[in-house]
Protein backbone atom coordinates (compact mmCIF):
# COMPACT_ATOMS: atom_id res chain seq x y z
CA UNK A 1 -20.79 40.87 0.68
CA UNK A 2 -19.60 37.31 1.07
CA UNK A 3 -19.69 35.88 4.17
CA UNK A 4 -15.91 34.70 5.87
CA UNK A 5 -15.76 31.48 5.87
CA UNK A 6 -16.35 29.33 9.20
CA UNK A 7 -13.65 26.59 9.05
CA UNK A 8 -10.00 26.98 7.53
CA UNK A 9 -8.87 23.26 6.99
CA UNK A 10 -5.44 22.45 6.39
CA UNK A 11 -4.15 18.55 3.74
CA UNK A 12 -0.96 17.11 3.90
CA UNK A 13 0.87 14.41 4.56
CA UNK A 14 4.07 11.96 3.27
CA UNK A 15 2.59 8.35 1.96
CA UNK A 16 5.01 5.28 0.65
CA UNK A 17 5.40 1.70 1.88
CA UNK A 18 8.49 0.53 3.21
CA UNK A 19 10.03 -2.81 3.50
CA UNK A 20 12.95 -2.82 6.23
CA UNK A 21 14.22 -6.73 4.47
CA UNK A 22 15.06 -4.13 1.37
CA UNK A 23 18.33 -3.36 0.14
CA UNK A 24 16.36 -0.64 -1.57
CA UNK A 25 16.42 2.69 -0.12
CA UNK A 26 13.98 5.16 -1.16
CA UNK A 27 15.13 9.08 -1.92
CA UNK A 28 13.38 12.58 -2.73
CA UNK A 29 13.83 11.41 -6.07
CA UNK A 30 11.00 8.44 -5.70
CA UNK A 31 8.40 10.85 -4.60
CA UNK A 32 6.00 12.76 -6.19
CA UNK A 33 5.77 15.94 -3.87
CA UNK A 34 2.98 18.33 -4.69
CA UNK A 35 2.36 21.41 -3.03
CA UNK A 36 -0.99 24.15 -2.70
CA UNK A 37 -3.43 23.29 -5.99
CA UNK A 38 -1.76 20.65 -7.38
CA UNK A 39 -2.74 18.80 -5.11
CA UNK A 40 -6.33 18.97 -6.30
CA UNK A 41 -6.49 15.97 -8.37
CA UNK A 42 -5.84 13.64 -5.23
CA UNK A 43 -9.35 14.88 -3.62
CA UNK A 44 -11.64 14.82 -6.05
CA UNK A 45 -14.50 14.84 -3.72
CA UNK A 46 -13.43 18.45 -3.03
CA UNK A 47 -13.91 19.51 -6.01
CA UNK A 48 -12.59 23.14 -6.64
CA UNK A 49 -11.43 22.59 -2.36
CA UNK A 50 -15.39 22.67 -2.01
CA UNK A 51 -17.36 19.74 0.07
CA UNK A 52 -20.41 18.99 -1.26
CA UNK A 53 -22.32 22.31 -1.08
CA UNK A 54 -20.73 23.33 2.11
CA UNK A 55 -19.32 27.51 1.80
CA UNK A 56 -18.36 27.65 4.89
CA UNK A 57 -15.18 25.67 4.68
CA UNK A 58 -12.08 27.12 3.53
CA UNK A 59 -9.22 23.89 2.46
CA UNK A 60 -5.58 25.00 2.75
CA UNK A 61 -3.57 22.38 0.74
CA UNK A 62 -0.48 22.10 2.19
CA UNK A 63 1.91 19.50 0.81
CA UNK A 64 1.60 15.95 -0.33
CA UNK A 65 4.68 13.51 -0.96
CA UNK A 66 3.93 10.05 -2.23
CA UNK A 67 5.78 7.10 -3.50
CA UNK A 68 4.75 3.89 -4.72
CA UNK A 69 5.94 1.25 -2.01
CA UNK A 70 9.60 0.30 -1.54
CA UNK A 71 12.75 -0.38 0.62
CA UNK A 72 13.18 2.37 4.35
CA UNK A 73 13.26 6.31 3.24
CA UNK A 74 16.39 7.97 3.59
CA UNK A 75 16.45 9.82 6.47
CA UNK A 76 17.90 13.36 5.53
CA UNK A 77 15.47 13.11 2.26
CA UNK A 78 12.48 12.32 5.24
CA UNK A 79 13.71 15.33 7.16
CA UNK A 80 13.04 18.13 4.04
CA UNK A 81 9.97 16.72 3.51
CA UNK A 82 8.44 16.65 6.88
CA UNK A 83 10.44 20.54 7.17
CA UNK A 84 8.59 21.25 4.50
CA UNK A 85 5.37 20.15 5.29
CA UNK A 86 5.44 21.53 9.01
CA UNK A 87 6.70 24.89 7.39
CA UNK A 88 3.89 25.13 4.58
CA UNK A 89 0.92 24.32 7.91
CA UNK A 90 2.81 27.19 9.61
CA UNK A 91 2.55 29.88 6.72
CA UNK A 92 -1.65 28.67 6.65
CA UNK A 93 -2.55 29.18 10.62
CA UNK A 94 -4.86 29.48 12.02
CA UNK A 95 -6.11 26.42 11.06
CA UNK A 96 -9.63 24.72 12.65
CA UNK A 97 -8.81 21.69 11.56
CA UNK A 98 -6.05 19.43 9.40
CA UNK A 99 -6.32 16.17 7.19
CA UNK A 100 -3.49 13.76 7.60
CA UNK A 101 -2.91 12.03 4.79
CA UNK A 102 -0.53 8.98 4.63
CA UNK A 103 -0.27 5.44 4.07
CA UNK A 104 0.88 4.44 8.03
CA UNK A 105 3.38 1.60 7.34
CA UNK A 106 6.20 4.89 6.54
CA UNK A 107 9.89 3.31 7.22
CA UNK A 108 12.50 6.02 7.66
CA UNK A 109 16.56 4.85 8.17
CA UNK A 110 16.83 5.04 12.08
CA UNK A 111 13.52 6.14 13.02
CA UNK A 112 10.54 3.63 14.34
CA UNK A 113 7.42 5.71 13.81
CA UNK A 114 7.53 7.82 11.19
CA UNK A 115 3.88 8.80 10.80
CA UNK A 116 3.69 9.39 14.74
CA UNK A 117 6.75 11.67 14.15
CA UNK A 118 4.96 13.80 11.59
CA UNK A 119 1.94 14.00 14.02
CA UNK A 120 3.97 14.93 16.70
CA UNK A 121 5.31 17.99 14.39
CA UNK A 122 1.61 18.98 13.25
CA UNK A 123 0.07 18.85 16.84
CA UNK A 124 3.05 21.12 18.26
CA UNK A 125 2.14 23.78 15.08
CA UNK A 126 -1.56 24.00 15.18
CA UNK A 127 -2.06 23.24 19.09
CA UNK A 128 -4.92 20.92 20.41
CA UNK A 129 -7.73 23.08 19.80
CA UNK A 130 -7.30 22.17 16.19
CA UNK A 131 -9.48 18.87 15.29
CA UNK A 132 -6.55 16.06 13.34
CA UNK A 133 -8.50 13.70 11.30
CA UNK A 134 -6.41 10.66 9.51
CA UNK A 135 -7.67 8.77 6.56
CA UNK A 136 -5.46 5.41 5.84
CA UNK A 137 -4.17 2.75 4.18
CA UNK A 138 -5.46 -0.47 6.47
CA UNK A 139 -1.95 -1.96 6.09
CA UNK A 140 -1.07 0.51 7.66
CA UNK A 141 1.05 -0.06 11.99
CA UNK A 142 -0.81 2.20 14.19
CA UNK A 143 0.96 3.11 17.91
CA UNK A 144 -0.19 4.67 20.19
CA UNK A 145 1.79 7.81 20.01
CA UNK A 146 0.22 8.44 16.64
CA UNK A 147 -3.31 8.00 18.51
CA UNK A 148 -1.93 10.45 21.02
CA UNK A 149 -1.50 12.88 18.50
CA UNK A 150 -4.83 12.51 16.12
CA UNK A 151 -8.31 13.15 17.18
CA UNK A 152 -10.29 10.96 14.98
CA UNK A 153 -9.46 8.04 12.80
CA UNK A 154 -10.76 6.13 9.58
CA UNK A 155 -8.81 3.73 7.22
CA UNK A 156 -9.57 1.86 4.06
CA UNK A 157 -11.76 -1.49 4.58
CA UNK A 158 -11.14 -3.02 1.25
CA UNK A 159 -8.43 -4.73 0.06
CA UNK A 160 -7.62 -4.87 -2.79
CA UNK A 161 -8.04 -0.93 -1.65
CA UNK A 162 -11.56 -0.33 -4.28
CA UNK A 163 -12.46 2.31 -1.38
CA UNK A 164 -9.98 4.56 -1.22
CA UNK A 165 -11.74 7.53 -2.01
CA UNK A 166 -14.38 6.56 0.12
CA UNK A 167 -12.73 6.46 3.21
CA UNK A 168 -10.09 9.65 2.69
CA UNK A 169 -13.78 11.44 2.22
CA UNK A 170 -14.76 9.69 5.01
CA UNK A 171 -11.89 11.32 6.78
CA UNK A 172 -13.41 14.79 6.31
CA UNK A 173 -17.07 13.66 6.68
CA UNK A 174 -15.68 13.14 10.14
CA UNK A 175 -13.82 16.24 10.68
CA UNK A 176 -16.33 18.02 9.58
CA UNK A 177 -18.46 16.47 12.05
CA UNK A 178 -16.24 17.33 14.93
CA UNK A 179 -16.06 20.94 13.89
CA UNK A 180 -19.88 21.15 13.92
CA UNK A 181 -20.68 20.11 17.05
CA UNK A 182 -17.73 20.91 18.75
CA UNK A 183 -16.88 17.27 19.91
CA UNK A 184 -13.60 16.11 21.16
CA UNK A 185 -13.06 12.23 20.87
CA UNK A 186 -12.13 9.91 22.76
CA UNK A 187 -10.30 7.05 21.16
CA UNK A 188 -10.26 3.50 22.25
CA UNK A 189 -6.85 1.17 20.63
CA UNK A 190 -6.16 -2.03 20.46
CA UNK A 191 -2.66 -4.19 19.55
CA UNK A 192 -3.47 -7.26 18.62
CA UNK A 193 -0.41 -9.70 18.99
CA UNK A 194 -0.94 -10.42 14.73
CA UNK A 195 0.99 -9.79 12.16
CA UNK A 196 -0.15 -11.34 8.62
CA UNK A 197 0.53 -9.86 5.13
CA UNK A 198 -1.87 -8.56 2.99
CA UNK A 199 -1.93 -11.50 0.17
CA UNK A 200 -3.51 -13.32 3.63
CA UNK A 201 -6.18 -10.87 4.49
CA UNK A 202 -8.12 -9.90 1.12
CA UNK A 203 -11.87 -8.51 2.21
CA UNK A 204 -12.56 -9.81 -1.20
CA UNK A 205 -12.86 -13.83 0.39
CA UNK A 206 -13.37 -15.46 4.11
CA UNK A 207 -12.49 -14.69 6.61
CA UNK A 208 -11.52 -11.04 5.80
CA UNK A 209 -15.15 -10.74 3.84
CA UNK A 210 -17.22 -11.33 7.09
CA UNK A 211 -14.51 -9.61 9.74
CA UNK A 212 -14.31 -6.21 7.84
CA UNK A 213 -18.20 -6.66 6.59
CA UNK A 214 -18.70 -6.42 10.01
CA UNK A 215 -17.49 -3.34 10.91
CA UNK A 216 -20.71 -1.29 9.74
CA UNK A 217 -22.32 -2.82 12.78
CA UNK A 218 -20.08 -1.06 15.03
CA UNK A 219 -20.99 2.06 12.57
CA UNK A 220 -24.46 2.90 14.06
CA UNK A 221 -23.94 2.22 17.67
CA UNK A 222 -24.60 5.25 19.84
CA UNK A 223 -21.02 7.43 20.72
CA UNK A 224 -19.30 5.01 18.14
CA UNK A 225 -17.86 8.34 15.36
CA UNK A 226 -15.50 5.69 13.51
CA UNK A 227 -14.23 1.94 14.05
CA UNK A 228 -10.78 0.97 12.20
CA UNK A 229 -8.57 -1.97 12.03
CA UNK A 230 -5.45 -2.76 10.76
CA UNK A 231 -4.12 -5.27 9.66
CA UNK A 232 -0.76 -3.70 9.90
CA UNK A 233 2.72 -4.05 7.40
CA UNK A 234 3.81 -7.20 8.14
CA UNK A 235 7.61 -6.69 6.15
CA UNK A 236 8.60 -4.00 9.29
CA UNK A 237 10.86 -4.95 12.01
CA UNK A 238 9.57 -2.27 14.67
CA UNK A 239 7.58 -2.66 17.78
CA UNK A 240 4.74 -1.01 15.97
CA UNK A 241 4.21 -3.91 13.65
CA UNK A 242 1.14 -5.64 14.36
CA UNK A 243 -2.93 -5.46 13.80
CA UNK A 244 -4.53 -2.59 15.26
CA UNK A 245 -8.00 -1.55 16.48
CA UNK A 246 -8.99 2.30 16.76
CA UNK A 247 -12.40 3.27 17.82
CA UNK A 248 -12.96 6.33 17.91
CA UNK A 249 -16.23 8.70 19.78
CA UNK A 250 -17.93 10.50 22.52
CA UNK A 251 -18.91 7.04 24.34
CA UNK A 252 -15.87 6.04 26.46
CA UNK A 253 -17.78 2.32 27.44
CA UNK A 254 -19.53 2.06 23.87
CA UNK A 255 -16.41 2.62 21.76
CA UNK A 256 -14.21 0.00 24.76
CA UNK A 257 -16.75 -2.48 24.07
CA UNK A 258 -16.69 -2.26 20.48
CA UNK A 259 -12.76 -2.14 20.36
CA UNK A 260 -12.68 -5.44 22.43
CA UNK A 261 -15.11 -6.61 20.07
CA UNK A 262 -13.30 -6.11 17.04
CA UNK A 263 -10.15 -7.18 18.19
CA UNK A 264 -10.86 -10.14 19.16
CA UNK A 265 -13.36 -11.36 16.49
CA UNK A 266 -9.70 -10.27 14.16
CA UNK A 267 -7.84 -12.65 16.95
CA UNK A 268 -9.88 -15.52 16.82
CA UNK A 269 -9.79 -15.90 12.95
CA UNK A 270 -5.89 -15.47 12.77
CA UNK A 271 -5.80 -19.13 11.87
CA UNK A 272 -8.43 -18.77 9.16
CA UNK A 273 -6.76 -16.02 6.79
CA UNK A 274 -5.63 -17.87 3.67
CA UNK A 275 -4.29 -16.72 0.39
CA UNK A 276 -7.38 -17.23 -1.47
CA UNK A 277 -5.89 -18.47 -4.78
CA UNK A 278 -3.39 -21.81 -5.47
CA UNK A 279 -0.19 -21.10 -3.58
CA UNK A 280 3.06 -22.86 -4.50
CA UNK A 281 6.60 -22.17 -5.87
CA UNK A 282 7.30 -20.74 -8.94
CA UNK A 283 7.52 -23.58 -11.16
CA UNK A 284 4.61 -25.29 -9.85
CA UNK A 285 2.66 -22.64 -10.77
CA UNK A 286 3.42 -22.38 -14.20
CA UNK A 287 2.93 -26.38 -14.64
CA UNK A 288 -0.43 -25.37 -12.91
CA UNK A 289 -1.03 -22.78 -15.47
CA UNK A 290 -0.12 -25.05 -18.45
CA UNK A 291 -2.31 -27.73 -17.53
CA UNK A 292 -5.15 -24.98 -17.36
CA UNK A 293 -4.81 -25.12 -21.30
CA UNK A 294 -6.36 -21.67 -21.43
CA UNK A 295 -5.54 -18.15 -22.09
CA UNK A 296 -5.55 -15.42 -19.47
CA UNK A 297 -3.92 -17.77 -16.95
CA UNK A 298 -2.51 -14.89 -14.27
CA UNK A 299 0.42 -15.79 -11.49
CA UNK A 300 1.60 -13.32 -9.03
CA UNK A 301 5.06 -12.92 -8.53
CA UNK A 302 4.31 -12.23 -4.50
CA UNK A 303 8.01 -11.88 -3.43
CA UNK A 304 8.78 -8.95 -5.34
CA UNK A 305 6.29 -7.14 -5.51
CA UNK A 306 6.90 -3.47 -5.85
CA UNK A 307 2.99 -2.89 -4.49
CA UNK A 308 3.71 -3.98 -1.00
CA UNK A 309 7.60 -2.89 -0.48
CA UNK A 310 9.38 -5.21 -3.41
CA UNK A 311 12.29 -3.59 -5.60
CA UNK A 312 10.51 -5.22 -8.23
CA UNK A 313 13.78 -5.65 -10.37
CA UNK A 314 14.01 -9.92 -9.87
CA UNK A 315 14.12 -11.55 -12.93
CA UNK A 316 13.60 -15.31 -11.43
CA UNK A 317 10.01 -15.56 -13.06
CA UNK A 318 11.69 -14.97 -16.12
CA UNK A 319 14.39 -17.53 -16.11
CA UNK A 320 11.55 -20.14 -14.62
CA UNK A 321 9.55 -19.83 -17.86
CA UNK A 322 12.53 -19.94 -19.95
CA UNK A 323 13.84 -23.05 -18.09
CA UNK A 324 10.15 -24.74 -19.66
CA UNK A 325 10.63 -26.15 -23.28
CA UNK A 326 6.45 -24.79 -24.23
CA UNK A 327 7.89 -21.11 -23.48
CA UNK A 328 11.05 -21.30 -25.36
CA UNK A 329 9.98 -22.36 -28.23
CA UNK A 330 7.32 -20.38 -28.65
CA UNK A 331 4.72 -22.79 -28.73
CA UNK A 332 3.19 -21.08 -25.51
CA UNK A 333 3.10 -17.36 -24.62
CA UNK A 334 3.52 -15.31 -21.57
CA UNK A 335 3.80 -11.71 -20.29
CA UNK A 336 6.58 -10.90 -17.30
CA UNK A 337 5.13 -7.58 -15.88
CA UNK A 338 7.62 -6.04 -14.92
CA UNK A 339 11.54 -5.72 -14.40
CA UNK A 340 13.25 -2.05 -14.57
CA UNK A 341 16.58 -1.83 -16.05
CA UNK A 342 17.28 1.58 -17.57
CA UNK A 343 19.73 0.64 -19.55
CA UNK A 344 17.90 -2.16 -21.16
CA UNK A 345 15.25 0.27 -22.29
CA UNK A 346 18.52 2.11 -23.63
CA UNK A 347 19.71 -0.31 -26.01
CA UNK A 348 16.43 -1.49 -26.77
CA UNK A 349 15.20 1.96 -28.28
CA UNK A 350 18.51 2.41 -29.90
CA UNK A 351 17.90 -1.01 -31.95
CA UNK A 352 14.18 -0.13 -32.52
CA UNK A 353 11.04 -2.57 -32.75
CA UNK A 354 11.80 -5.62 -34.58
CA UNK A 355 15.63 -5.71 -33.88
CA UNK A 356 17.32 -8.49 -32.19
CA UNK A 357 18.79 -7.73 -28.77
CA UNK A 358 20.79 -9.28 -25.76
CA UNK A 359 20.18 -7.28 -22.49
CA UNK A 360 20.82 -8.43 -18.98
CA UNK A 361 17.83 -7.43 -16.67
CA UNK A 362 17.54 -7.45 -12.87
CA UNK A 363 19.78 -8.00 -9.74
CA UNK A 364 20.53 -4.20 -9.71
CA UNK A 365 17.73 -2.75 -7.13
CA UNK A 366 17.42 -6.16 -5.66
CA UNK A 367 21.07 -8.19 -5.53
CA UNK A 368 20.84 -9.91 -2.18
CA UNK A 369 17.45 -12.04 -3.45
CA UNK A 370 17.64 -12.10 -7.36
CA UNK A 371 21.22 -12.31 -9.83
CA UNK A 372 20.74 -10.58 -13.31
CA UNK A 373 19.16 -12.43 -16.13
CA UNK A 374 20.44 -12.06 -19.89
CA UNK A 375 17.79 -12.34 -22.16
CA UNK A 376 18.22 -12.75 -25.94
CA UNK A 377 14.99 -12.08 -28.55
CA UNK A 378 13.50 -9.43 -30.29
CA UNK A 379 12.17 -5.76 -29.35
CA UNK A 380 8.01 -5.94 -29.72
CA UNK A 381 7.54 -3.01 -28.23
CA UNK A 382 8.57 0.39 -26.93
CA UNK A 383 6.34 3.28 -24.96
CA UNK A 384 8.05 7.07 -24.46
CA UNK A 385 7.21 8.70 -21.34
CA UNK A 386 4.80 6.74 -19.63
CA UNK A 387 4.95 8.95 -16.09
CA UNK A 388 5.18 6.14 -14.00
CA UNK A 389 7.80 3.67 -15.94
CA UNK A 390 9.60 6.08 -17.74
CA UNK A 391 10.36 4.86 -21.04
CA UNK A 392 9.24 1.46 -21.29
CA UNK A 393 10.65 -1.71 -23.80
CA UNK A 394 9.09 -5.26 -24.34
CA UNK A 395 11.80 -7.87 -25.73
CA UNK A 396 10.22 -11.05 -26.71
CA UNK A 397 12.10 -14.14 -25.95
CA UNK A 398 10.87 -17.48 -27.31
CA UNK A 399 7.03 -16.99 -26.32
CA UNK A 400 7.78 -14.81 -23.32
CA UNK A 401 7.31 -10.77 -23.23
CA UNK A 402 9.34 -9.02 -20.51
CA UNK A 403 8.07 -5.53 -20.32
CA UNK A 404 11.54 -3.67 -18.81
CA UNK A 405 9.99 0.11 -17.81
CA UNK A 406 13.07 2.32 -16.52
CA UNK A 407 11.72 3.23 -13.31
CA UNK A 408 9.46 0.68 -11.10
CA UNK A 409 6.04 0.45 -12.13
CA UNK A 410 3.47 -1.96 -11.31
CA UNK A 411 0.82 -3.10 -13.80
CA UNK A 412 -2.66 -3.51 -12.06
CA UNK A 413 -4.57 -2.12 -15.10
CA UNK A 414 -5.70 -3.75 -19.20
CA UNK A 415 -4.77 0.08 -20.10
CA UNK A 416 -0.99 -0.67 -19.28
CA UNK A 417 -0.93 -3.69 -21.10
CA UNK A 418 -2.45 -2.18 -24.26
CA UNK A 419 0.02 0.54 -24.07
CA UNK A 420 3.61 -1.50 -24.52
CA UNK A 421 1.08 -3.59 -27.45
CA UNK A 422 0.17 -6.54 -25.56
CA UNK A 423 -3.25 -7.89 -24.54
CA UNK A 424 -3.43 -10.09 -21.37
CA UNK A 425 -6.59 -12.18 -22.57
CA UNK A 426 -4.38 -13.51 -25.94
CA UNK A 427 -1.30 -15.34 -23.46
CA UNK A 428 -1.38 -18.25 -22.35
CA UNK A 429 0.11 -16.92 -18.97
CA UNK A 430 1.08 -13.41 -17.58
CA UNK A 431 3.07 -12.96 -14.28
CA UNK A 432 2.60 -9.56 -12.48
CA UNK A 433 4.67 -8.48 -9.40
CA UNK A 434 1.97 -8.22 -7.03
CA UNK A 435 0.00 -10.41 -4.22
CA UNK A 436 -3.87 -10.33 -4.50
CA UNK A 437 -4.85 -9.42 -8.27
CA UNK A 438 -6.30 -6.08 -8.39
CA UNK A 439 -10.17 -5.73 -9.57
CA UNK A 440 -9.36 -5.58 -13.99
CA UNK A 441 -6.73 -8.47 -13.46
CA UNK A 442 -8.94 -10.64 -11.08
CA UNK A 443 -12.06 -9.93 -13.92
CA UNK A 444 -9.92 -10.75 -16.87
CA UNK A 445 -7.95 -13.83 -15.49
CA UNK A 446 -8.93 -17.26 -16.67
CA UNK A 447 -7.73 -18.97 -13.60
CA UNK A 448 -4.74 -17.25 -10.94
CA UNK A 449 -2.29 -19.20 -8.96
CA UNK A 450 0.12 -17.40 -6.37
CA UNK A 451 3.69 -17.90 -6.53
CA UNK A 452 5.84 -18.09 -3.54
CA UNK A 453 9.04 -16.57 -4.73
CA UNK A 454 12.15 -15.16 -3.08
CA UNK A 455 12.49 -10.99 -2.58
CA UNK A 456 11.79 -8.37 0.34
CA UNK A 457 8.30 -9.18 0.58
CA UNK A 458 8.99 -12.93 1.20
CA UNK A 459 5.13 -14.66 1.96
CA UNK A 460 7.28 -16.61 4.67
CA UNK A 461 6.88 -14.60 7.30
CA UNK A 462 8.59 -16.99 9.94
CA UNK A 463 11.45 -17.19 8.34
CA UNK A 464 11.91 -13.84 8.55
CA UNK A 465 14.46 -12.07 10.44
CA UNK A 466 12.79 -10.44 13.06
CA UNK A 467 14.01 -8.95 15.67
CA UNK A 468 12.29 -6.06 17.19
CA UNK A 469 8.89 -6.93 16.43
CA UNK A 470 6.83 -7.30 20.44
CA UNK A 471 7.08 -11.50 21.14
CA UNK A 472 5.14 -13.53 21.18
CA UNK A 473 3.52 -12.60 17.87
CA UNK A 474 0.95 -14.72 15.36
CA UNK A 475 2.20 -16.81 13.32
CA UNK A 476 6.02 -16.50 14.34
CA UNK A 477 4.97 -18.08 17.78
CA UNK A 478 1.83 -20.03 16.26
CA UNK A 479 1.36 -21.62 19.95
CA UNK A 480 1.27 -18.70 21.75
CA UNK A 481 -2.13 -18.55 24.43
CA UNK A 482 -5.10 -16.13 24.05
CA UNK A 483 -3.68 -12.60 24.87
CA UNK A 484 -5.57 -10.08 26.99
CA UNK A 485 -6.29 -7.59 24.07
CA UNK A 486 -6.03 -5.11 26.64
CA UNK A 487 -7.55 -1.80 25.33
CA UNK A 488 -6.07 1.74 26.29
CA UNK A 489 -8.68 4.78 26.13
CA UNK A 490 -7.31 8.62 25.20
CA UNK A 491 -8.79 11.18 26.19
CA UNK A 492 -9.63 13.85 23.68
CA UNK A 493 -7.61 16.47 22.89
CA UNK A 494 -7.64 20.17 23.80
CA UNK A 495 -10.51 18.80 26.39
């Protein structure tokens, strides 16, 4: 007879981005929403809902929404998710213990704290005997009504995020933990009066290298269960907005001292956090690129960025390469990944590859920071279905290949490129929408430059129009004294 099993362990969560400077709004229809097995494929470390060789631990997927980043989340379209969510944990009580998966930097239309909400919802179902472990994004703005409401904390410490997996599995190695020896944490936060974007704080270079590398030493000290930071979402205007330190254990003075130790080692390298590639505006970038006299030059289009919040539909990088003589006449090439127009892709696999077309591109998700572009040349491309894009068209103009998906869709990976016929390593130049270049871009690219162009993710965070974040705040007040870093302990739950 098999034996019951020990623990039942409820997953679920809502995950997206959201940039409150975005005309965008984001709607059911931008999120995936997966409910019971279909969920598998996110967890692949529970393979089959088993951990490791563990039979004693029954997973009860619940529901997970996700969206790829964007402008504040409708509020009634938040509201039937989160119903749903908090009605699909109901149906699977009793539950020993839940993982709560989601990004943390959640915007929803006339709401602050969206993730706290959630929590708030979850704790209320499954009561405070039941252990709440989070695993998250580290751009993530933690308050401390969320820390109220979860037990025990990890989030990613890589960025560009090559440890994802690791820490969501992380997230149950804890929980698991918990449930075996029957320990409550305590959990030790930390605001830290900093609010810097992630293009600033790659782990990948100094001084984000050393302060996250770091972290592992707070890993082995005695009562120490897991130490986080945050360096928060840095396009929110909410009180919550902000690095964060969470240190959770059973140690109240070990995991205080190691709070105080990590916020403040964040704090006194505020000044050092750089961009970590050539930063300039657009067109100074691509003069940088030309004078590389290379191939596989790469420039990030930081302002739009659908990654980190962008609507990703600007077409200025376009009209800046068109505006130089090398790209228009084709004696240079370049790649514009990417700028969603639906009915671009329209016309464009109506005419079929080959065909001369006019479409106008851009301005549409975006109109407050980018006007739409017309662009004249020929259709090199077309992909069907890509899940992500939609169907996807590449009109060549002079020596410059705008890939136009009809949905958003960010291009991190060679396999993207290769798809819509176009191979990064033969341009002279490609421009992705994103900040930092993800690990394939970063291996294939020649030399990268950042440019500092307009949209919702703006790199110019001062000029920003801020007004709810908590004053005074690095670098909007860059004179602002040495804070106290005061840290507040919980006390654990269902204790």
């Amino acid at each position: 007879m098999t034996a019951p099993k020990r623990y039942r362990i409820g997953i679920g969560g809502i995950a997206i981005e959201s940039s409150t400077f975005s005309p965008l709004h984001a709607t059911l229809d931008d999120f995936t929403i997966l409910r019971g097995d279909a969920m598998q494929p996110w967890y692949p470390y529970l393979l089959d809902w088993t951990y490791r060789d563990r039979d004693d631990v029954e997973f009860v997927p619940c529901l997970k929404a996700r969206s790829i980043p964007g402008g504040q989340v409708v509020a009634e379209a938040y509201q039937q998710m989160k119903a749903e969510l908090l009605d699909r944990i109901r149906d699977a009580l009793p539950l020993d213990g839940f993982l709560f998966d989601v990004h943390g930097a959640m915007s929803v239309i006339g709401m602050d704290d969206a993730e706290a909400d959630i929590a708030a919802g979850i704790r209320e179902i499954v009561g405070d005997n039941c252990i709440i472990s989070a695993g998250m994004d580290l751009h993530g703005n933690i308050s401390g009504r969320l820390v109220c409401n979860i037990d025990v904390f990890t989030c990613y410490r890589q960025a560009p995020h090559v440890d994802v997996m690791e820490a969501k599995e992380r997230a149950i190695t804890h929980l698991l933990h918990c449930l075996d020896t029957n320990t409550r944490p305590h959990r030790a936060f930390m605001r830290i009066p900093v609010m810097l974007s992630g293009e600033r704080t790659s782990t990948f270079v100094e001084p984000g290298r050393t302060v996250y590398g770091r972290l592992v030493e707070s890993d082995v000290v005695e009562g120490v269960i897991d130490p986080s930071l945050w360096v928060g979402y840095v396009w929110a205007d909410q009180p919550r907005t902000n690095a964060t330190v969470v240190v959770s254990g059973t140690d109240v003075a070990a995991i205080y001292a190691e709070c105080r130790k990590i916020g403040q080692r964040y704090w006194h390298a505020r000044r050092e956090f750089g961009f970590g590639v050539p930063t300039g505006p657009a067109d100074w970038t691509i003069e940088q690129a030309l004078a590389q006299d290379r191939k596989a030059v790469i420039i990030s289009d930081s302002g739009d960025n659908p990654t980190a919040g962008g609507a990703g539909d600007i077409p200025y990088m376009v009209e800046r390469l068109l505006a130089q003589e090398a790209f228009r006449s084709g004696d240079k090439t370049a790649i514009v990944a990417a700028v969603p127009s639906p009915e671009a892709v329209t016309r464009c696999v109506s005419a079929g590859i080959g065909a001369e077309v006019s479409v106008t591109i851009g301005g549409v998700l975006d109109p407050v920071n980018g006007a739409p572009l017309e662009v004249t040349g020929t259709v090199h491309a077309i992909q069907k279905g890509d899940p992500v894009g939609g169907d996807i068209a590449v009109v060549r103009s002079g020596g410059v290949h705008v890939i136009i998906p009809t949905r958003r869709k960010p291009y991190h990976r060679l396999a993207d490129f290769a798809a819509v016929d176009l191979r990064v390593a033969e341009h002279d130049v490609t421009v992705v929408k994103i900040g930092y270049l993800e690990p394939e871009l970063r291996e294939v690219a020649s030399a990268a430059f950042m440019a500092l162009t307009p949209g919702a993710v703006n790199q110019d965070i001062p000029s920003l129009p801020y007004q709810r974040v908590q004053r005074p705040i690095f670098p909007i007040d860059p004179d602002m004294g040495d804070p106290e870093l005061p840290v507040t302990i919980f006390a654990p739950l269902g204790s």
